[in-house]
Protein backbone atom coordinates (compact mmCIF):
# COMPACT_ATOMS: atom_id res chain seq x y z
CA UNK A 1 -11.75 -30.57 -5.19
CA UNK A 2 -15.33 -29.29 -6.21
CA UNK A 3 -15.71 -26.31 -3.63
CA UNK A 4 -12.89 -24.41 -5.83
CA UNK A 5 -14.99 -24.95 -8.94
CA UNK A 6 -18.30 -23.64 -7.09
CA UNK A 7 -17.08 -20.83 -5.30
CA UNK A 8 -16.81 -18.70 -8.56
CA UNK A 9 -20.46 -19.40 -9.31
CA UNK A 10 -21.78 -18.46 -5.87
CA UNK A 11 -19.93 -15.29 -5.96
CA UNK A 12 -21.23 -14.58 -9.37
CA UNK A 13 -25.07 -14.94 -7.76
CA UNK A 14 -23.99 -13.03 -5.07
CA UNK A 15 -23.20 -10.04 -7.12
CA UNK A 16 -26.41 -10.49 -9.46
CA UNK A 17 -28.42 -10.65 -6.52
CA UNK A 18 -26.49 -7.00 -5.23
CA UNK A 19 -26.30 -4.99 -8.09
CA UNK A 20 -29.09 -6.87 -10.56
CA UNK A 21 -28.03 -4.51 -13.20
CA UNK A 22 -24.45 -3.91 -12.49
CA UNK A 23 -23.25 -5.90 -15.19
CA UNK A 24 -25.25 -3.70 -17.67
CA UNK A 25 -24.45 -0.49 -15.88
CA UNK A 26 -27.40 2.44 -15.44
CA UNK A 27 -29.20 -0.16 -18.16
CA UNK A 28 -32.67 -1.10 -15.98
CA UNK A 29 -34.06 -4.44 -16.62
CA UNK A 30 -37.54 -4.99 -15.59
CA UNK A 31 -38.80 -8.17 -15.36
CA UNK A 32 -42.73 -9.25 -15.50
């Protein structure tokens, strides 16, 4: 009973790491 509590997370990397700016739609964040 812990996998079904990370799961969510790792997806949610998953997607940041795919679409970086997805979330904040044609908004480009550059980072230094």
């Amino acid at each position: 009973p812990g996998l079904a509590t990370v799961i969510p997370y790792v997806v949610l990397v998953l997607i940041l790491l795919v679409r970086p700016y997805g979330i904040f739609g044609e908004t480009r964040i550059e980072r230094v």
